[in-house]
Every structure is written in structure tokens, then in C-alpha cells.
Protein backbone atom coordinates (compact mmCIF):
# COMPACT_ATOMS: atom_id res chain seq x y z
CA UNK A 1 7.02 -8.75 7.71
CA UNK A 2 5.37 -12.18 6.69
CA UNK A 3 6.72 -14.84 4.50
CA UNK A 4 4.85 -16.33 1.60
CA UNK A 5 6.42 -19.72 -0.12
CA UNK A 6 4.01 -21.19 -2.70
CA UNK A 7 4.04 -24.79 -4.32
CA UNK A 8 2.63 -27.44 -6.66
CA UNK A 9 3.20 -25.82 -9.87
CA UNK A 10 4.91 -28.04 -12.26
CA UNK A 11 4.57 -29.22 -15.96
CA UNK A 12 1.57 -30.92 -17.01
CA UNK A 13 -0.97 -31.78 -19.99
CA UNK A 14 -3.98 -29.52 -21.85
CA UNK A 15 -6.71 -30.89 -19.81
CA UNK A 16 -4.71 -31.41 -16.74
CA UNK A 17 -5.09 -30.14 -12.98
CA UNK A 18 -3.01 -28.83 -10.53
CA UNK A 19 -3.37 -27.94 -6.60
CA UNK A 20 -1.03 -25.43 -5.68
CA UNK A 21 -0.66 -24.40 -1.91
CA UNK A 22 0.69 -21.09 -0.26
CA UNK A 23 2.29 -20.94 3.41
CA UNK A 24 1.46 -17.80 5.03
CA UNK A 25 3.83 -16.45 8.15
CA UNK A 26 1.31 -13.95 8.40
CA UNK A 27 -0.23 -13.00 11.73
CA UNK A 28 -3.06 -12.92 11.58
CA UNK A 29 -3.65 -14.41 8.31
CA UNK A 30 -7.67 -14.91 9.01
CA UNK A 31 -7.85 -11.07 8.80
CA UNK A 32 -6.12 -10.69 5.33
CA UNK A 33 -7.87 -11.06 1.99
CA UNK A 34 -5.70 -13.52 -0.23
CA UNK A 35 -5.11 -13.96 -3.93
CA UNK A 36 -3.16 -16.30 -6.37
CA UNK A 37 -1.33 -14.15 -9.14
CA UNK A 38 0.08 -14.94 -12.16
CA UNK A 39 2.45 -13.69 -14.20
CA UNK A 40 4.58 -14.59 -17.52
CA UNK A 41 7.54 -13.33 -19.33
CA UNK A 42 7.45 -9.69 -19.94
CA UNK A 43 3.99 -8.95 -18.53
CA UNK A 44 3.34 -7.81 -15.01
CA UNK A 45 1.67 -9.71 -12.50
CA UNK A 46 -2.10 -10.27 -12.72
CA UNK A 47 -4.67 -11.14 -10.26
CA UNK A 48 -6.22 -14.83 -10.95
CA UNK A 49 -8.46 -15.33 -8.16
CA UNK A 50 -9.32 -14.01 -5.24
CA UNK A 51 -10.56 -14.75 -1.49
CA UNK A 52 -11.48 -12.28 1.16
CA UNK A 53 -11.15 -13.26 5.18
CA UNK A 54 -15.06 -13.89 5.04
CA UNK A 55 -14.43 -16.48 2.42
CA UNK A 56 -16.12 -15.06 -0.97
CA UNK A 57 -14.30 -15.62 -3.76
CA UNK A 58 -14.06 -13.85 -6.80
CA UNK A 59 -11.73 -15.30 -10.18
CA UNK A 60 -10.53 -13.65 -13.05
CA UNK A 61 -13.01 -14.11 -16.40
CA UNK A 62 -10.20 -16.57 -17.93
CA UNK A 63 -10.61 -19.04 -14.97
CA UNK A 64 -13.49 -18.67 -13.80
CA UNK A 65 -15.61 -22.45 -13.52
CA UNK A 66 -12.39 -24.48 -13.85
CA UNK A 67 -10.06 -22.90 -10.66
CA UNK A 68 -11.66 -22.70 -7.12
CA UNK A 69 -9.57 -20.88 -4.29
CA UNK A 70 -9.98 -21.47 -1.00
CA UNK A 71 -8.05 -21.08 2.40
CA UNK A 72 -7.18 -22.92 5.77
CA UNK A 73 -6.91 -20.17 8.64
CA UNK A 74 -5.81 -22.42 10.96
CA UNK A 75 -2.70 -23.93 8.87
CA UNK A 76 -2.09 -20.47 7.51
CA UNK A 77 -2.68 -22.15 4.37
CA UNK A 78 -3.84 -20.95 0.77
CA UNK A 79 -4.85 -23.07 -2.12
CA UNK A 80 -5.72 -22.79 -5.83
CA UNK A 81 -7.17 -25.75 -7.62
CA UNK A 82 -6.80 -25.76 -11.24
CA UNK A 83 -8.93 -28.00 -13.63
CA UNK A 84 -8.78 -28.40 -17.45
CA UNK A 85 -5.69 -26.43 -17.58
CA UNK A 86 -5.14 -24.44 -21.32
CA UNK A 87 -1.97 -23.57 -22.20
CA UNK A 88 -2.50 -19.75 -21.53
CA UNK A 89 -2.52 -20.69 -18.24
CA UNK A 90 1.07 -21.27 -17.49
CA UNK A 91 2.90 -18.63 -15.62
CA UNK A 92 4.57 -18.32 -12.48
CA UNK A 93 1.69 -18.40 -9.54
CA UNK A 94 2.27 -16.05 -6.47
CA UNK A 95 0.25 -15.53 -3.70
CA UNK A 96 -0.22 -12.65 -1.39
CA UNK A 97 -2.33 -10.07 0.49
CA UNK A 98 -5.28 -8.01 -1.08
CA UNK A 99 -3.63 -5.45 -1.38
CA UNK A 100 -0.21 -6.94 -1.11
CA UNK A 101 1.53 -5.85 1.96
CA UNK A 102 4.02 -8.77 1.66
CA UNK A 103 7.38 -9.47 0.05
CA UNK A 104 6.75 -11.44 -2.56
CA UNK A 105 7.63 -15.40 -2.63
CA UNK A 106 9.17 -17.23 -5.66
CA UNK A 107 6.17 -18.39 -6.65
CA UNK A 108 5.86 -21.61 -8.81
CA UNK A 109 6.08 -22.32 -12.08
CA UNK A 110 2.76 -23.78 -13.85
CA UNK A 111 3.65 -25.45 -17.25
CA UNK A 112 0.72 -26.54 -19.77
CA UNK A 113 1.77 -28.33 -22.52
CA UNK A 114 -0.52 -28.96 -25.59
């Protein structure tokens, strides 16, 4: 089974951005579509945005035009960049397979304080 840690969340200001990154042990990661998820207290997890091993990307309605996903197959590496964060974007971000085949990480908590 792969391993998924993801990183870069933290606390920050309406308006703000963000990079978080996801390490993949996954072999062979190129071949997997990948998505960020978030989720928040008492609500189940919920796909944010979305890249497939050819590289289109697709984003949830609530996101879309201010986060851009993208990937590094080499490093095994994925990223979401978040711009003009609202506050009903803080959550806890996970990444994994489309579908998810993985165990899931411990994601990282994104904060946006107005």
C-alpha cells in the first residue's frame, strides 16, 4: 500500500494564499489520477480539485479560478495552490487517488481567518 503525507496548511488571512504539497509512495504515481479533499467538522470528505495522469484538471464550483492543482511525476509530488482564500475554505486538506485506493494521510489543517 502507498503512503500519502500532505503539508502547508496553516492559519492565515481572508485574502490570503496557501501552497500545500502531497508526497506520494505510490508506484507508479504517473498512472493514478490525484485529488486534494477537504473536509470539516461533522461533514464527510469532499472532493476540491482534481487531476488525472494526463494532466486535466477539473475543481469543485467553490474554487474554481482561485486554486490550481497540479502534479510532479517525477518527485511523486502533488500540489494545490490556493489564492484569495474565504473563510469557507478552511478544513483539513487530504490528498489521494481517484478513486482512493490509499490509506488516508493526516492531512493538514487550512485556517482562514476573517
Amino acid at each position: 500500500q502507498g503512503k500519502l503525507m500532505e503539508s502547508g496548511g496553516g492559519l492565515v488571512q481572508v485574502g490570503g494564499s496557501l501552497t500545500l504539497s502531497c508526497t506520494a509512495s505510490v508506484q507508479p504515481f504517473n498512472c493514478y489520477d490525484m485529488g486534494w479533499f477537504r473536509q470539516t467538522p461533522g461533514n464527510q470528505r469532499e472532493l476540491v480539485a482534481s487531476i488525472k495522469s494526463g494532466l486535466s484538471t477539473s475543481y469543485n464550483e467553490g474554487v474554481e479560478g482561485r486554486f490550481t492543482i497540479s502534479r510532479d511525476n517525477a518527485k511523486k509530488l502533488l500540489f494545490l495552490r490556493m489564492n484569495s482564500l474565504k473563510p469557507e475554505d478552511s478544513g483539513r486538506y487530504f490528498c489521494n487517488s481517484i478513486p482512493t485506493f490509499f490509506p488516508w494521510g493526516q492531512g493538514t489543517q487550512v485556517t482562514v481567518s476573517s
